[in-house]
PDB file of N, CA and C in Angstrom:
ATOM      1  N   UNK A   1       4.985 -14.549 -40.078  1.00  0.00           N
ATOM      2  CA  UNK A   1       3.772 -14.172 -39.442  1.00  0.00           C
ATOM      3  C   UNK A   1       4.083 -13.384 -38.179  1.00  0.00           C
ATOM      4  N   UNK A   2       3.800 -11.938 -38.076  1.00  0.00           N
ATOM      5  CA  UNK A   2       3.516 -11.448 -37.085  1.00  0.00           C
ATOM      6  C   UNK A   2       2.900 -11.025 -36.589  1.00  0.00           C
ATOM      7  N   UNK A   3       2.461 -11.235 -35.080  1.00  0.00           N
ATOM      8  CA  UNK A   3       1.151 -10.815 -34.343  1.00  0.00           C
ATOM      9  C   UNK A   3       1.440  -9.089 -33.366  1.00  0.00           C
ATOM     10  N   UNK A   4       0.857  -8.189 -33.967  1.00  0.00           N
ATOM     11  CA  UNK A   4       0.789  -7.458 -32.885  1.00  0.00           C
ATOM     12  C   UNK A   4       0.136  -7.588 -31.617  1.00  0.00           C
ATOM     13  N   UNK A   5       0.744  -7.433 -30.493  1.00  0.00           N
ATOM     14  CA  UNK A   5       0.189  -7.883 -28.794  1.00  0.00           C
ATOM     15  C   UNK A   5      -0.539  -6.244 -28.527  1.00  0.00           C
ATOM     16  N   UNK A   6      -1.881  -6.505 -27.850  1.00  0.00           N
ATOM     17  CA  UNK A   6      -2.629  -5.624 -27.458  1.00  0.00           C
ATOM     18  C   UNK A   6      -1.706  -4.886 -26.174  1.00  0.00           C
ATOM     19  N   UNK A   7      -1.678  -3.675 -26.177  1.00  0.00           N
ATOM     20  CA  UNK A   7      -0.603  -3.097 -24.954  1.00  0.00           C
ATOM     21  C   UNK A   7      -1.207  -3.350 -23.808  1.00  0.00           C
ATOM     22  N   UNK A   8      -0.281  -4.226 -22.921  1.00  0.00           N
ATOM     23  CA  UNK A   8      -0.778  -4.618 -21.554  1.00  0.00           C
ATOM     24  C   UNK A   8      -0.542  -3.735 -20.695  1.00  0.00           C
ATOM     25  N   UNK A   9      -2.078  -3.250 -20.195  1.00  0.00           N
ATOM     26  CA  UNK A   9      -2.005  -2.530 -18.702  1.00  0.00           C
ATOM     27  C   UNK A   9      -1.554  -3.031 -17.795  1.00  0.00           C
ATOM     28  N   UNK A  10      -1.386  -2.392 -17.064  1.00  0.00           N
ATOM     29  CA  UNK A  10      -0.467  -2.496 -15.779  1.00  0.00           C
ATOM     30  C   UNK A  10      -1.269  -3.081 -14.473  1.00  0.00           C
ATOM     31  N   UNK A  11      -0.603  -3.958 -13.620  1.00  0.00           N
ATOM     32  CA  UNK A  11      -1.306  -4.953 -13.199  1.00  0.00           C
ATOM     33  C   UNK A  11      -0.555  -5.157 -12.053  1.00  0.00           C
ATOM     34  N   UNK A  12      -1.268  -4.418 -10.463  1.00  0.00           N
ATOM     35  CA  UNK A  12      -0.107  -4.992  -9.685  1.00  0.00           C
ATOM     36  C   UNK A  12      -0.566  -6.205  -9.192  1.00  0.00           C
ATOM     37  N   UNK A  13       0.773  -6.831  -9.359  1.00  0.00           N
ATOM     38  CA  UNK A  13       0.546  -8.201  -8.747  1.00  0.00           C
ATOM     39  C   UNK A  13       0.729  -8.600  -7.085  1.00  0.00           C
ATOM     40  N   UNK A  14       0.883  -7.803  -6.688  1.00  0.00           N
ATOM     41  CA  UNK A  14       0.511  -7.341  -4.952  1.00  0.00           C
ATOM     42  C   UNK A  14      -0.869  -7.916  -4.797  1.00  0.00           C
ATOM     43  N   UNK A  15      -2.087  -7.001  -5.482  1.00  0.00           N
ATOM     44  CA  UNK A  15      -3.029  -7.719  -5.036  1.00  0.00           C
ATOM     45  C   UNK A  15      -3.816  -9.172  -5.428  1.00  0.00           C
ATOM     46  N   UNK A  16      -2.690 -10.189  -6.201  1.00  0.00           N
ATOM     47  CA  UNK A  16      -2.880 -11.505  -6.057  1.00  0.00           C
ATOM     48  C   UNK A  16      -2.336 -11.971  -5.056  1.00  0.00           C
ATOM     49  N   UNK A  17      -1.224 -11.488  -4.757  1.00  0.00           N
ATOM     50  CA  UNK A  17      -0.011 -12.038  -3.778  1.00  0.00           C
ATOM     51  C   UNK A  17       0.127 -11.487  -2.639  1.00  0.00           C
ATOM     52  N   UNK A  18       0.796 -12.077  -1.514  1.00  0.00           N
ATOM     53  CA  UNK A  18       0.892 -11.329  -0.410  1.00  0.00           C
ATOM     54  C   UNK A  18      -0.123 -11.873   0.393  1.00  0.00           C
ATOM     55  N   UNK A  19      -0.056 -11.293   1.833  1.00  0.00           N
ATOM     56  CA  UNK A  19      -0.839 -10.906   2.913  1.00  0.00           C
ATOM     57  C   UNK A  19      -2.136 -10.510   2.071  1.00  0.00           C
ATOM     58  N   UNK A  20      -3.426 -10.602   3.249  1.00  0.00           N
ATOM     59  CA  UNK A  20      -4.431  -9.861   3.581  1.00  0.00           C
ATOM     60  C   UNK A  20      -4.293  -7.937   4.084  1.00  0.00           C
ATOM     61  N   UNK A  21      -3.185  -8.102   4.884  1.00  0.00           N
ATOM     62  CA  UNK A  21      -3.051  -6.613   5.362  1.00  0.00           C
ATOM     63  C   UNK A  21      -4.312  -6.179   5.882  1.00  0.00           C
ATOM     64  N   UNK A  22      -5.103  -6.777   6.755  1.00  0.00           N
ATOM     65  CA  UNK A  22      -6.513  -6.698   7.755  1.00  0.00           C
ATOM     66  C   UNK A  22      -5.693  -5.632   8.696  1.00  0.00           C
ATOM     67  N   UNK A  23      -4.779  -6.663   9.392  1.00  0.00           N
ATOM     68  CA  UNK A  23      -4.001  -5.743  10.878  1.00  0.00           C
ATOM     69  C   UNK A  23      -4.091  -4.192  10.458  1.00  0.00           C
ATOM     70  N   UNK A  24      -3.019  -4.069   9.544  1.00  0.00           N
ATOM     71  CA  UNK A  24      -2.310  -3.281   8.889  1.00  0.00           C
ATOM     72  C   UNK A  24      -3.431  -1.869   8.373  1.00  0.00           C
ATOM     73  N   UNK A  25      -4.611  -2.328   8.100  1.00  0.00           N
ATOM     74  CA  UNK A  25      -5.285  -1.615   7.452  1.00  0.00           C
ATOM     75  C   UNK A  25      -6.595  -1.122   8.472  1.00  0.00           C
ATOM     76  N   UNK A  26      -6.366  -1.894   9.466  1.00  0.00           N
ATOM     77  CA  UNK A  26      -7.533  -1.329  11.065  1.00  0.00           C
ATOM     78  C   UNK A  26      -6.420  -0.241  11.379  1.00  0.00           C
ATOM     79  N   UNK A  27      -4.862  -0.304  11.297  1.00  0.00           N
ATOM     80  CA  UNK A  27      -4.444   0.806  11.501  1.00  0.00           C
ATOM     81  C   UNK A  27      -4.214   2.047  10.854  1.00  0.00           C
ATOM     82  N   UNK A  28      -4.460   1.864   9.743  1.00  0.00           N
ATOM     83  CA  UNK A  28      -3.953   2.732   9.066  1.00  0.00           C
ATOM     84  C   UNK A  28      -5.090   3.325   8.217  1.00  0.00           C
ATOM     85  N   UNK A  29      -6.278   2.938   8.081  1.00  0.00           N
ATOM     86  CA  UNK A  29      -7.486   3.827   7.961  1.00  0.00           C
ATOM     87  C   UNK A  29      -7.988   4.692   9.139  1.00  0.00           C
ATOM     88  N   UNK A  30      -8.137   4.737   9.824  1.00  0.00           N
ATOM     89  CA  UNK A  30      -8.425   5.990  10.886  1.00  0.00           C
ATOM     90  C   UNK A  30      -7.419   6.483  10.744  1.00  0.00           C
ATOM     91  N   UNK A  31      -6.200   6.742  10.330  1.00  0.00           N
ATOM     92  CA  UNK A  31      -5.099   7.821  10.724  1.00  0.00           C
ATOM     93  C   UNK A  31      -5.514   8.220   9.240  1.00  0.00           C
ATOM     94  N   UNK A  32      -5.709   7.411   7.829  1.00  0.00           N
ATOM     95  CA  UNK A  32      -5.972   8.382   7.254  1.00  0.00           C
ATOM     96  C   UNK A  32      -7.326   9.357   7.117  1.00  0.00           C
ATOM     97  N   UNK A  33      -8.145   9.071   7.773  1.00  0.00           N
ATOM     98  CA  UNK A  33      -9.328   9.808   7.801  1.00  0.00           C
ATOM     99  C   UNK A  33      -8.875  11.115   8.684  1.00  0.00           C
ATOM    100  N   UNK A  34      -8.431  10.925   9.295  1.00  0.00           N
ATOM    101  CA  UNK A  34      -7.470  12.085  10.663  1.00  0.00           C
ATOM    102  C   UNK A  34      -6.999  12.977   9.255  1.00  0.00           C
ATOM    103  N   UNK A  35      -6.009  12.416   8.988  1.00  0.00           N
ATOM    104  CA  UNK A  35      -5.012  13.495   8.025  1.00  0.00           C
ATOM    105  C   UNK A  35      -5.479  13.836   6.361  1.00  0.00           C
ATOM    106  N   UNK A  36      -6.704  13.095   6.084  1.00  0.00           N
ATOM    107  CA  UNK A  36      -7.483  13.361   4.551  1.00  0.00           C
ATOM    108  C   UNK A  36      -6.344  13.216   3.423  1.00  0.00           C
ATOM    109  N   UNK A  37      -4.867  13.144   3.529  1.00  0.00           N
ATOM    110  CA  UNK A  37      -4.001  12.749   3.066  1.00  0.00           C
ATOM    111  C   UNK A  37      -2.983  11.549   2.695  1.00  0.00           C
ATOM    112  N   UNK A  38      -3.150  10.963   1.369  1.00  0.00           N
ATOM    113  CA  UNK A  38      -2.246   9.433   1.600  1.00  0.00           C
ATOM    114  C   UNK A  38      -0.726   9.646   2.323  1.00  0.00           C
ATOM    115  N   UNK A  39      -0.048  11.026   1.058  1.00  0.00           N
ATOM    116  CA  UNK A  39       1.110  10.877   1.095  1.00  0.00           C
ATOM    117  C   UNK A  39       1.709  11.466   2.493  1.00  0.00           C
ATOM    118  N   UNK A  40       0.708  11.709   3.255  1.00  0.00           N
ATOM    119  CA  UNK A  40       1.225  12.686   4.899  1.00  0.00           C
ATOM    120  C   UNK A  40       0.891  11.092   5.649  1.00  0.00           C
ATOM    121  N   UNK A  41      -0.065  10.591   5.455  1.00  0.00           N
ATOM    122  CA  UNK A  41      -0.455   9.074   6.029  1.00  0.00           C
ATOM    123  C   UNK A  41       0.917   8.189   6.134  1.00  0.00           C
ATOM    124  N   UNK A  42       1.431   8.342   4.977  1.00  0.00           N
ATOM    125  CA  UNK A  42       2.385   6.957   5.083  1.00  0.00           C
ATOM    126  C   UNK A  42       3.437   7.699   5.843  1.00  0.00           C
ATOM    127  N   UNK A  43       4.093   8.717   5.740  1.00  0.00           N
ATOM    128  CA  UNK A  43       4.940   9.957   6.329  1.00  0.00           C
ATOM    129  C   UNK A  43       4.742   9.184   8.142  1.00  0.00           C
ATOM    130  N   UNK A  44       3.659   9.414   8.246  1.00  0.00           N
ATOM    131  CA  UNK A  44       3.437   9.259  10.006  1.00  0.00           C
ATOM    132  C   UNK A  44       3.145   7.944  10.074  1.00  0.00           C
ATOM    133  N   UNK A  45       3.258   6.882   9.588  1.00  0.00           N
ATOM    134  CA  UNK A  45       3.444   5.201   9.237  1.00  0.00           C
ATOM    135  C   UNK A  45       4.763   5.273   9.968  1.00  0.00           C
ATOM    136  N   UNK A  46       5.909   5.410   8.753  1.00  0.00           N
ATOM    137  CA  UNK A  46       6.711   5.459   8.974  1.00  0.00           C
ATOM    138  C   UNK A  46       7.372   5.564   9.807  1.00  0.00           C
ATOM    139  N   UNK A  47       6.985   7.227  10.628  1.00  0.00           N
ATOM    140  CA  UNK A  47       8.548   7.970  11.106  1.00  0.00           C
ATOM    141  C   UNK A  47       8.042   7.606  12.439  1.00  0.00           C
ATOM    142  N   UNK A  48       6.849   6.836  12.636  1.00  0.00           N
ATOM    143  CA  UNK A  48       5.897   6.313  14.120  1.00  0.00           C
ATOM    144  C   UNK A  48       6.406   4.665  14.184  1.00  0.00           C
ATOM    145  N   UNK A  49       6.888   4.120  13.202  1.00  0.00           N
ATOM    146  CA  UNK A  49       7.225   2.228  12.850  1.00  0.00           C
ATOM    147  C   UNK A  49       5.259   2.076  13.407  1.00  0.00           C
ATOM    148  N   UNK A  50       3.865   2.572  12.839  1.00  0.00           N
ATOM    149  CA  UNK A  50       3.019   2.418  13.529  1.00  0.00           C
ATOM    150  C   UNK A  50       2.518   0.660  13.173  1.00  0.00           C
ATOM    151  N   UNK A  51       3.555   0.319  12.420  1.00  0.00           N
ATOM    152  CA  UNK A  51       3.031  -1.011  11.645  1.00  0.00           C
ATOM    153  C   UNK A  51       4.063  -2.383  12.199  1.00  0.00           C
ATOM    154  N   UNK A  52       4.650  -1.501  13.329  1.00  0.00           N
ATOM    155  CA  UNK A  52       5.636  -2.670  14.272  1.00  0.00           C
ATOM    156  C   UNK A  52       6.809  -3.018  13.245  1.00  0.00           C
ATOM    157  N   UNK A  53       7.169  -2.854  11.942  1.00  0.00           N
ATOM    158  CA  UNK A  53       8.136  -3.189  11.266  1.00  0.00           C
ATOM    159  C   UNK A  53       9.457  -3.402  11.931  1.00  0.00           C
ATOM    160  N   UNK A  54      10.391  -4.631  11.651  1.00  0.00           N
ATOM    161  CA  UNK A  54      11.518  -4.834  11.552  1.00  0.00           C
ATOM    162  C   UNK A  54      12.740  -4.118  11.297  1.00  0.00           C
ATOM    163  N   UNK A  55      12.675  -3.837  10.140  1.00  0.00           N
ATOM    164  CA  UNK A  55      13.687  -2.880   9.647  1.00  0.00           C
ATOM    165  C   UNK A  55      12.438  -1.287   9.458  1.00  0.00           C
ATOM    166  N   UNK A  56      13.215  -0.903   8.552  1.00  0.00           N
ATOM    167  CA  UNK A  56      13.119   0.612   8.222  1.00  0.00           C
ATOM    168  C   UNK A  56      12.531   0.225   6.847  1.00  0.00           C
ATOM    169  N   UNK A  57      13.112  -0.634   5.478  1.00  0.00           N
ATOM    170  CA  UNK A  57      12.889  -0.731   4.805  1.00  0.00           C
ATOM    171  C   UNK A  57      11.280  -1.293   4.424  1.00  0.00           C
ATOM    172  N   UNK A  58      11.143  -2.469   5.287  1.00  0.00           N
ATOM    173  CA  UNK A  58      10.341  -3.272   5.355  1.00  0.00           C
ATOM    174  C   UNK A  58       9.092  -2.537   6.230  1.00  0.00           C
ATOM    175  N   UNK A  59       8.775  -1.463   6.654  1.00  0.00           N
ATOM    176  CA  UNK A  59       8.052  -0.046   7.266  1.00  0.00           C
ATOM    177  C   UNK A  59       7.606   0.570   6.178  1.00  0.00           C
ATOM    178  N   UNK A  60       8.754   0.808   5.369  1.00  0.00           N
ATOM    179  CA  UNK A  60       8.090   1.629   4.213  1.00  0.00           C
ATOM    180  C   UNK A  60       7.147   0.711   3.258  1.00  0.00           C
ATOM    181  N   UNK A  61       7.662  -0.385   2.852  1.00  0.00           N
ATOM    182  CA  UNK A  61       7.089  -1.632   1.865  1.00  0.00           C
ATOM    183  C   UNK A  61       5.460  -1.535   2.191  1.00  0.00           C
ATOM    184  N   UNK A  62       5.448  -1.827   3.540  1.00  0.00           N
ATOM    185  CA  UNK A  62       4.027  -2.257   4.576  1.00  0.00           C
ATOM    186  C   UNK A  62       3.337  -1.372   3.687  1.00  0.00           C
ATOM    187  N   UNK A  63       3.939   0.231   4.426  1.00  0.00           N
ATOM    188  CA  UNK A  63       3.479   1.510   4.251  1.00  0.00           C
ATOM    189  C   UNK A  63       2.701   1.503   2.870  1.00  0.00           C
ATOM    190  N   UNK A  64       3.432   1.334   2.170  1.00  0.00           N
ATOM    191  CA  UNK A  64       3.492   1.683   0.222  1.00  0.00           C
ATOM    192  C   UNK A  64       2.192   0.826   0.074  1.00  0.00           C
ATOM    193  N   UNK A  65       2.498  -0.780   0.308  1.00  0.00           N
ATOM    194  CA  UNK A  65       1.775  -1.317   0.209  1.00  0.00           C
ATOM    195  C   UNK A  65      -0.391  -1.366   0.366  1.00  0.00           C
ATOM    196  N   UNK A  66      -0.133  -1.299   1.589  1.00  0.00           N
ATOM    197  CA  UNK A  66      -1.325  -1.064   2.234  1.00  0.00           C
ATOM    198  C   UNK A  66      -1.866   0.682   2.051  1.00  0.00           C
ATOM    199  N   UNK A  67      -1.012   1.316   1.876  1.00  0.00           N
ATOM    200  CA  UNK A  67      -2.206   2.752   1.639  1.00  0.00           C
ATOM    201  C   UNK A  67      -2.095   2.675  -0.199  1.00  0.00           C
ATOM    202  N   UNK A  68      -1.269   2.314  -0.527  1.00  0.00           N
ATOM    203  CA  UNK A  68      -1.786   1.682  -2.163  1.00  0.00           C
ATOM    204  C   UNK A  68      -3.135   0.509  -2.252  1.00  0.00           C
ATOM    205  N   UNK A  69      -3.480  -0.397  -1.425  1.00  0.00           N
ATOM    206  CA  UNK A  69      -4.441  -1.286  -1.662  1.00  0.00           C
ATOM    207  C   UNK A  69      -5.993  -0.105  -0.818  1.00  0.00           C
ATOM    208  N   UNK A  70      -5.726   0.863   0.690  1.00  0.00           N
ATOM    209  CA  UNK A  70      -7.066   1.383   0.475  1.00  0.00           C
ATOM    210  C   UNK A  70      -7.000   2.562  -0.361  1.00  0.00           C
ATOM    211  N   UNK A  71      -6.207   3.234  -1.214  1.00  0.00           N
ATOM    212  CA  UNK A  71      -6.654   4.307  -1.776  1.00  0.00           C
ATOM    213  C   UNK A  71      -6.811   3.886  -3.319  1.00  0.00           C
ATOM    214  N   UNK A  72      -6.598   2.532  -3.443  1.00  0.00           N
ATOM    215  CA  UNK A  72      -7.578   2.236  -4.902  1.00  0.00           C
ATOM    216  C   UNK A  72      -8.884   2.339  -4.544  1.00  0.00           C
ATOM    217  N   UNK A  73      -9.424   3.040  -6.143  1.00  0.00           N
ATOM    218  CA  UNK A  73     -10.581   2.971  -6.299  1.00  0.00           C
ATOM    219  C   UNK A  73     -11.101   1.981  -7.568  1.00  0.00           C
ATOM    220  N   UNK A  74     -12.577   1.519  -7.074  1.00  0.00           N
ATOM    221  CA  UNK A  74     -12.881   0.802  -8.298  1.00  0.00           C
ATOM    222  C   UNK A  74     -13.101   1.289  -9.630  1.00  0.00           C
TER     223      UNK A  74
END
């Protein structure tokens, strides 16, 4: 007996898990309304640490993260 499995969409599991990203996202919506751009948004995240990050790596994560959760749409 074999069952074919319906192809599973893709599902980030970020937005079960994790932080709220409130802080994160009072900052980083007005800069993107400034620049009308995600991928120039996270650019000046970054190369600014505007998200107080630790490392470098963990700057970008934030970054990725949070302008991935406001530039979904429903």
């Amino acid at each position: 007996m074999t069952e074919e499995a319906a192809p599973a969409s893709r599902y980030a599991l970020s937005f079960t898990s994790g932080a709220l990203l409130m802080r994160e996202a009072l900052i980083i919506a007005p800069l993107y309304l400034h620049e009308h751009d995600w991928a120039k948004t996270r650019v000046v995240i970054e190369q600014d640490n505007l998200l107080q990050a630790r490392t470098v790596a963990s700057g970008q994560r934030f970054a990725r993260e949070v302008t991935q959760r406001l530039a979904a749409r429903p």
